[in-house]
Protein backbone atom coordinates (compact mmCIF):
# COMPACT_ATOMS: atom_id res chain seq x y z
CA UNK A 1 -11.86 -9.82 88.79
CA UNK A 2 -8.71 -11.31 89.10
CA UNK A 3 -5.05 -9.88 90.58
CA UNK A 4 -4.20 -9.21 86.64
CA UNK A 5 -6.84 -7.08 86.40
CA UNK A 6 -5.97 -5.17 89.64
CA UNK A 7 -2.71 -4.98 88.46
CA UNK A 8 -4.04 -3.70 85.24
CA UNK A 9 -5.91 -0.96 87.03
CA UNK A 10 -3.28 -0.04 89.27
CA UNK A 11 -0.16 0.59 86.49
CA UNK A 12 -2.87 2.48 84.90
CA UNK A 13 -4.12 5.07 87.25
CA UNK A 14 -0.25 5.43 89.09
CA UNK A 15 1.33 5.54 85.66
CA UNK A 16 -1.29 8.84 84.47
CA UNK A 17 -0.93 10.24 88.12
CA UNK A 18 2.52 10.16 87.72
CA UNK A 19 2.46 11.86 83.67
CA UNK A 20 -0.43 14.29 85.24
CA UNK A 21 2.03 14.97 88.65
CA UNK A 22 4.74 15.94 86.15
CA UNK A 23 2.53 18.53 83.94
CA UNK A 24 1.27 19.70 86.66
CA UNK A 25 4.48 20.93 88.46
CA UNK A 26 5.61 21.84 84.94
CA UNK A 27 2.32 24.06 84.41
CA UNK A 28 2.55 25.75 88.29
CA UNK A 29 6.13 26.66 87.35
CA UNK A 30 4.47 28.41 84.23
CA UNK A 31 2.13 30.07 86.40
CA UNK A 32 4.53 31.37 88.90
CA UNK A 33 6.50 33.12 85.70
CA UNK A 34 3.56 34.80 84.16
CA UNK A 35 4.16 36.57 87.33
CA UNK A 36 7.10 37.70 87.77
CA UNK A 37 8.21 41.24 87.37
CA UNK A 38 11.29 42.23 86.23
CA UNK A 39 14.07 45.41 86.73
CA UNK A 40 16.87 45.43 83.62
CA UNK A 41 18.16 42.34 83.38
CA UNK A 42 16.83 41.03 86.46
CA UNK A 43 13.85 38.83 87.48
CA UNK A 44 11.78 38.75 90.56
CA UNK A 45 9.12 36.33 91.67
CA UNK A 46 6.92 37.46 94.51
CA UNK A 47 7.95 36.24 98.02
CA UNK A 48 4.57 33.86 98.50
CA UNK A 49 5.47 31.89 95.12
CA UNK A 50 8.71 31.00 95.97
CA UNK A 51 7.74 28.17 98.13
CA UNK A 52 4.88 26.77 95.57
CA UNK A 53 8.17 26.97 93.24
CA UNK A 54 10.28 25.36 95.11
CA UNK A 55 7.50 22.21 95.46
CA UNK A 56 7.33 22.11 92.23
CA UNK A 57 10.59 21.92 91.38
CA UNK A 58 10.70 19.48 94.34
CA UNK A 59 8.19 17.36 92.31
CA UNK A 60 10.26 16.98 89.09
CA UNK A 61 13.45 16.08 91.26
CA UNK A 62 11.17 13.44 93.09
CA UNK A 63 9.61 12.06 89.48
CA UNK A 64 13.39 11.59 87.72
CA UNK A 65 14.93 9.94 90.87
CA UNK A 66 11.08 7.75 90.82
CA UNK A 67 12.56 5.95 87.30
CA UNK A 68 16.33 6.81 88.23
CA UNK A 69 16.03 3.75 91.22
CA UNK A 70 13.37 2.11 89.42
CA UNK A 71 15.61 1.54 86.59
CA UNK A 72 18.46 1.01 88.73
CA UNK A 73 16.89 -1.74 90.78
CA UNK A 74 14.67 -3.43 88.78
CA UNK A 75 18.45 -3.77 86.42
CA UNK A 76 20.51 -4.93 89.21
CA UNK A 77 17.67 -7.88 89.89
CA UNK A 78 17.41 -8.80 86.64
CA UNK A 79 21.41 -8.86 86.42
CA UNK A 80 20.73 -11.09 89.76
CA UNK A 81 18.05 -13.51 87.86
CA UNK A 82 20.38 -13.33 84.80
CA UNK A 83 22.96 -15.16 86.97
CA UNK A 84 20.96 -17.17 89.06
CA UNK A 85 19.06 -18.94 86.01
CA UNK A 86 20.74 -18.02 82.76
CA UNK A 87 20.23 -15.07 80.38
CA UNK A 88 17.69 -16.93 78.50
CA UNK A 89 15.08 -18.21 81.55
CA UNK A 90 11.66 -18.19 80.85
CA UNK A 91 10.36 -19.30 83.68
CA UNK A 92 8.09 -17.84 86.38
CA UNK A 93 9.31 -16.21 89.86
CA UNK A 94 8.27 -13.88 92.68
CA UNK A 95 9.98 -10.64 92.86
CA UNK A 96 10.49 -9.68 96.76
CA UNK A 97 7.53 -7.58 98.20
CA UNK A 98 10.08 -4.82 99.22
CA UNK A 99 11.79 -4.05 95.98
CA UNK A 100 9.50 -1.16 94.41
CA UNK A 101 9.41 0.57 98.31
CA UNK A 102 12.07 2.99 96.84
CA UNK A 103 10.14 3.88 93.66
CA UNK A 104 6.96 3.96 95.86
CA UNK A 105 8.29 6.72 98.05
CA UNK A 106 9.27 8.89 95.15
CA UNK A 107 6.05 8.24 93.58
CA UNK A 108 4.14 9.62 96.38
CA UNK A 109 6.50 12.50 97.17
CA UNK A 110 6.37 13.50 93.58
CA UNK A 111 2.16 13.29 93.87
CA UNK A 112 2.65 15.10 97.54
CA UNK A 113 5.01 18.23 96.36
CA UNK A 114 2.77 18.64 92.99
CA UNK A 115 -0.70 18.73 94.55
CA UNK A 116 1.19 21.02 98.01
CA UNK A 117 2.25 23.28 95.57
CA UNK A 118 -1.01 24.31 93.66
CA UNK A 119 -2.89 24.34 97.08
CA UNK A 120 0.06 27.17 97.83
CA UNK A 121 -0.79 28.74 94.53
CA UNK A 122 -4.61 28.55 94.37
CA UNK A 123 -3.98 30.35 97.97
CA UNK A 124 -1.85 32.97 96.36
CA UNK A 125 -4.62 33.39 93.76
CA UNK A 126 -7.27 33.08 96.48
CA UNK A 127 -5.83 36.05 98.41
CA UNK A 128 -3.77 37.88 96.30
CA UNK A 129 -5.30 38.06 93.04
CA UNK A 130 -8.74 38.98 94.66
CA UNK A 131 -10.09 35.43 93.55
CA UNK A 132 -12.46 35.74 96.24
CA UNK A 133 -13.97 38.54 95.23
């Protein structure tokens, strides 16, 4: 095996975490409106899924601000390289170690706020819904 191949492995499994992360947080906001109850015009959510809503919602604002600065900084270094070595370079280089820290922290946050909220709404289940039997 060689670093490609790692690579390989790793853009995989973080790229499908990150597509499953977002369906998921899309799904437990599905979840949490199947039930809500409502009085005339007026919705209501119950009290315990209004923090496993708020995660996910968390989630999705973590995944678009993951490619927001990812597009943001990977464009600013390639306006960098662009100027540095001409628009048409084709050569190799080493990007610094430190520029995909700000993706990488939305990345997990958006992986962190999915998975807290269904553990907050398999509890609500669990409990509430007599789950448990």
């Amino acid at each position: 095996m060689d670093l490609k191949e790692v690579r390989k492995a790793y853009y995989g499994y973080s790229g499908k975490a990150s597509d499953v992360a977002r369906q998921a947080s899309f799904a437990g906001i599905a979840i949490i409106w199947i039930f809500k109850s409502q009085e005339g015009a007026r919705f209501a959510i119950p009290e315990e899924l209004i923090q496993p809503m708020v995660l996910f919602i968390a989630a999705l604002a973590a995944d678009l601000l993951h490619y927001i600065f990812g597009s943001i900084i990977w464009g600013v270094y390639n306006k960098v390289l662009e100027k540095q070595h001409g628009v048409n370079f084709e050569g190799k280089f080493e990007a610094p170690s430190k520029i995909n820290w700000p993706t990488l922290v939305f990345f997990s946050l958006k992986l962190g706020l999915s998975f807290s909220g269904f553990v907050l709404l398999f509890q609500y289940g669990y409990y509430e819904l007599g789950i448990n039997g």
